[in-house]
C-alpha atoms as a PDB file:
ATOM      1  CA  UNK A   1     -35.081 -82.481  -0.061  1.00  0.00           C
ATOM      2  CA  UNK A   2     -33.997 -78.791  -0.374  1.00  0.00           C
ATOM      3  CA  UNK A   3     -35.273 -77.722   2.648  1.00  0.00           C
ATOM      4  CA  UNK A   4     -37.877 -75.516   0.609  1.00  0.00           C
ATOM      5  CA  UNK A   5     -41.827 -75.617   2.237  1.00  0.00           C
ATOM      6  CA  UNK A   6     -44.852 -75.327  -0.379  1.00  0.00           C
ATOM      7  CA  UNK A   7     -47.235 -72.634   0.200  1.00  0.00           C
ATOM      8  CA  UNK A   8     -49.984 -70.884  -1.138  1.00  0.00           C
ATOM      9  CA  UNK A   9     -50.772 -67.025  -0.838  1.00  0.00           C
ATOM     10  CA  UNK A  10     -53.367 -64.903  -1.976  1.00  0.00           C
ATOM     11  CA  UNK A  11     -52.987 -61.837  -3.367  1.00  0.00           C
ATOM     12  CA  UNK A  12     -55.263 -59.666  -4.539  1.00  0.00           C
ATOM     13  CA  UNK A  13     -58.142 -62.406  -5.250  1.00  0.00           C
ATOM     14  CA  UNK A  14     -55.184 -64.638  -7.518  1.00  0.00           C
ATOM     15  CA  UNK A  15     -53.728 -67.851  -5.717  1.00  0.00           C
ATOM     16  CA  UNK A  16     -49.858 -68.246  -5.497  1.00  0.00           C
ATOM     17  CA  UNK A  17     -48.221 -71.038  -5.202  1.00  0.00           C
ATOM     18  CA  UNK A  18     -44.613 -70.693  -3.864  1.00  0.00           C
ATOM     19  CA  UNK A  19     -41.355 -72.672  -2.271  1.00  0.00           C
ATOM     20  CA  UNK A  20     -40.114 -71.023   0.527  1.00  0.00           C
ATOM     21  CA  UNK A  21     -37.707 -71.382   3.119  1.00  0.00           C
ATOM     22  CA  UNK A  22     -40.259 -72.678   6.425  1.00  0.00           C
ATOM     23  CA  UNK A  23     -38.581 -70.007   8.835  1.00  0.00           C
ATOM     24  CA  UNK A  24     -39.694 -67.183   6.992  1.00  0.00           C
ATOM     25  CA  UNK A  25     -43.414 -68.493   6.494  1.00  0.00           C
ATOM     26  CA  UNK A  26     -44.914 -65.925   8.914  1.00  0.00           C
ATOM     27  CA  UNK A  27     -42.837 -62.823   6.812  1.00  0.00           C
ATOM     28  CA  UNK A  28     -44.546 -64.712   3.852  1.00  0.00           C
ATOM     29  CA  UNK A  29     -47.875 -64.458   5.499  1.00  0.00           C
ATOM     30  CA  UNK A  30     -47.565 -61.062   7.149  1.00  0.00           C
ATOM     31  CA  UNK A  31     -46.597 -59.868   3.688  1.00  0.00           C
ATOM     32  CA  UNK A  32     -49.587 -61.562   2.004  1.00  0.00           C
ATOM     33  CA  UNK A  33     -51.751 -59.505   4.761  1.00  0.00           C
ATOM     34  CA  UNK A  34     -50.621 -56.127   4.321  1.00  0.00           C
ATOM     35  CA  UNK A  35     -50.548 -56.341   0.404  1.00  0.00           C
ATOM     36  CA  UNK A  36     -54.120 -57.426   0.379  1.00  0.00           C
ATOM     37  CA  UNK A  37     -55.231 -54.291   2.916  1.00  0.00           C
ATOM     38  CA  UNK A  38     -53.287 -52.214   1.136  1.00  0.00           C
ATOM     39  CA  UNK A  39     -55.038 -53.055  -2.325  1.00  0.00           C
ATOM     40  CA  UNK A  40     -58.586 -53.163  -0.422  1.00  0.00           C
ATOM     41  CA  UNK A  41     -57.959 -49.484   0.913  1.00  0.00           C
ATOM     42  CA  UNK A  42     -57.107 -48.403  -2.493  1.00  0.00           C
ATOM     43  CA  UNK A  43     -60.211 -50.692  -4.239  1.00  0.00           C
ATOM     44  CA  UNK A  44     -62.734 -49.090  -1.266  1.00  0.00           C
ATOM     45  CA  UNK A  45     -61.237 -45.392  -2.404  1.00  0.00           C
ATOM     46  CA  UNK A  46     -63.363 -46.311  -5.725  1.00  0.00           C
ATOM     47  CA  UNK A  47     -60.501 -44.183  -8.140  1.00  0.00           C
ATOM     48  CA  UNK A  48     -62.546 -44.029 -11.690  1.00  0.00           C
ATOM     49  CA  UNK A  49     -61.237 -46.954 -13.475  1.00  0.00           C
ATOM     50  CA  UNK A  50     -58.905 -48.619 -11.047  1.00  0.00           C
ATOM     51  CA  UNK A  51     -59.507 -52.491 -11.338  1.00  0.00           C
ATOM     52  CA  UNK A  52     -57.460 -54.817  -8.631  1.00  0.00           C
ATOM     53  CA  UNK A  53     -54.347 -54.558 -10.849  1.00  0.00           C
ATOM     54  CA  UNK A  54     -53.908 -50.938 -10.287  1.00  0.00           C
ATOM     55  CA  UNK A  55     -54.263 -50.925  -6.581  1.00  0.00           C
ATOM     56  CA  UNK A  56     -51.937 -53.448  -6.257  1.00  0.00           C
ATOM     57  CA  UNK A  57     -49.552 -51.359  -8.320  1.00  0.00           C
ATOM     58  CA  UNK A  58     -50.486 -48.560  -5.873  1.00  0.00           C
ATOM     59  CA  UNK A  59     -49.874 -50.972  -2.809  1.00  0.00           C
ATOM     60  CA  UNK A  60     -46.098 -52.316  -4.318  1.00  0.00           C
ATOM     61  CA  UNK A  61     -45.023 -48.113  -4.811  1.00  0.00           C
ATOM     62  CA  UNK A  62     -46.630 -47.379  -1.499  1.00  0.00           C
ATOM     63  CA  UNK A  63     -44.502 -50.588   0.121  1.00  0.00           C
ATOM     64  CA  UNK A  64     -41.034 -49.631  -1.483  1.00  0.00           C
ATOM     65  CA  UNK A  65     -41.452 -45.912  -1.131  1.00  0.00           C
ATOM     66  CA  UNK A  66     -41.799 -47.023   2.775  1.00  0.00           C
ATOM     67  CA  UNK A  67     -38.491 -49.728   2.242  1.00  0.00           C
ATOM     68  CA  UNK A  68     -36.363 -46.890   0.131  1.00  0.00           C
ATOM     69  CA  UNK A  69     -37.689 -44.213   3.182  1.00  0.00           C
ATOM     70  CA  UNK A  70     -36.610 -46.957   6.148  1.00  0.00           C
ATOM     71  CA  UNK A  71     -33.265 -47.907   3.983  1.00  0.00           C
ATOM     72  CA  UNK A  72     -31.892 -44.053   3.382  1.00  0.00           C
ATOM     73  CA  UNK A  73     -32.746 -43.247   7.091  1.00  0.00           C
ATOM     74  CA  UNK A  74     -30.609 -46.517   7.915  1.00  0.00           C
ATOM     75  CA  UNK A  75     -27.935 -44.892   5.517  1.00  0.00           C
ATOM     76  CA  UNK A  76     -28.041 -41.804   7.112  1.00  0.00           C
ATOM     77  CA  UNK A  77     -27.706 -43.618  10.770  1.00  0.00           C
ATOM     78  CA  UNK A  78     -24.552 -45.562   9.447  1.00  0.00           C
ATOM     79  CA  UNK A  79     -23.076 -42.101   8.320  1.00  0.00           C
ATOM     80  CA  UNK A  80     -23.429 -40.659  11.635  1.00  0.00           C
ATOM     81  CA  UNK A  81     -21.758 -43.989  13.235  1.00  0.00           C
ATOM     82  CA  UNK A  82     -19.000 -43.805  11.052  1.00  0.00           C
ATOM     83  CA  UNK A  83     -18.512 -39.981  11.752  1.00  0.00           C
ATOM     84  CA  UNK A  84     -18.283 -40.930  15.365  1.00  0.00           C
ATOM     85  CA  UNK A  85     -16.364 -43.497  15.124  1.00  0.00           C
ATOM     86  CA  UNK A  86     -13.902 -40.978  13.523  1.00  0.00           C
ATOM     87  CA  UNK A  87     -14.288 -38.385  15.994  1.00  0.00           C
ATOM     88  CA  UNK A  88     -13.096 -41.014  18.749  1.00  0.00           C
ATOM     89  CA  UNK A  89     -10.192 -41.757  16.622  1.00  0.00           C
ATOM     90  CA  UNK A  90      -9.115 -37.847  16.391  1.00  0.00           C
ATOM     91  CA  UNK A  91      -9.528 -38.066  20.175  1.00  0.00           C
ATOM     92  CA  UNK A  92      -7.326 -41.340  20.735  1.00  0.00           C
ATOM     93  CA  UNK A  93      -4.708 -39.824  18.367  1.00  0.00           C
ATOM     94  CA  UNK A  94      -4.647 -36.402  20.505  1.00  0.00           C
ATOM     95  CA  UNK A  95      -4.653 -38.166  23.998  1.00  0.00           C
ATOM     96  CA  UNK A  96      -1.775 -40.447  22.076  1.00  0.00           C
ATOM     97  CA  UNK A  97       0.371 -37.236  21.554  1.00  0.00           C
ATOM     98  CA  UNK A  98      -0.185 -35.714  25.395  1.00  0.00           C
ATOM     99  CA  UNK A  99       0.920 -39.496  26.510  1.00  0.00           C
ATOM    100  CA  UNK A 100       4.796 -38.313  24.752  1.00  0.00           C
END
């Protein structure tokens, strides 16, 4: 066996079948969730001519908008550790040269 667990999800009124890995079946589900209220806020917004297809496109740009948002503010927290980290290395080279 490959360690893989059979499930089913349903998204947006379509059944998926799917192997996963069983210790990330509750991302799986929690994921299955917040696509489907997603799509049902956009489908209750009633949008001339949006059928289910189009708010789920809606609800996969508004979910990686919100991962590219929560990945360049991780970026931009890395920079500032790595600027510190280089500011305390100017520092332990200066209090190296008073030690002489």
């Amino acid at each position: 066996m490959d360690g893989k667990q059979n499930i089913k999800l349903n998204i947006g009124g379509k059944s998926y079948q799917l192997g996963i890995d069983p210790a990330k079946e509750e991302m799986y589900r929690l994921a299955e969730r917040e696509v489907n209220a997603r799509a049902s806020r956009f489908g209750k917004a009633k949008v001339d001519g949006f059928a289910m297809q189009d708010c789920l496109a809606m609800s996969a740009l508004e979910l990686a908008i919100s991962n590219i948002g929560m990945s360049r503010s991780r970026e931009v927290g890395n920079e500032d550790v790595r600027e510190l980290a280089d500011i305390a290395q100017r520092i332990a080279d200066y209090v190296d040269t008073l030690k002489l």
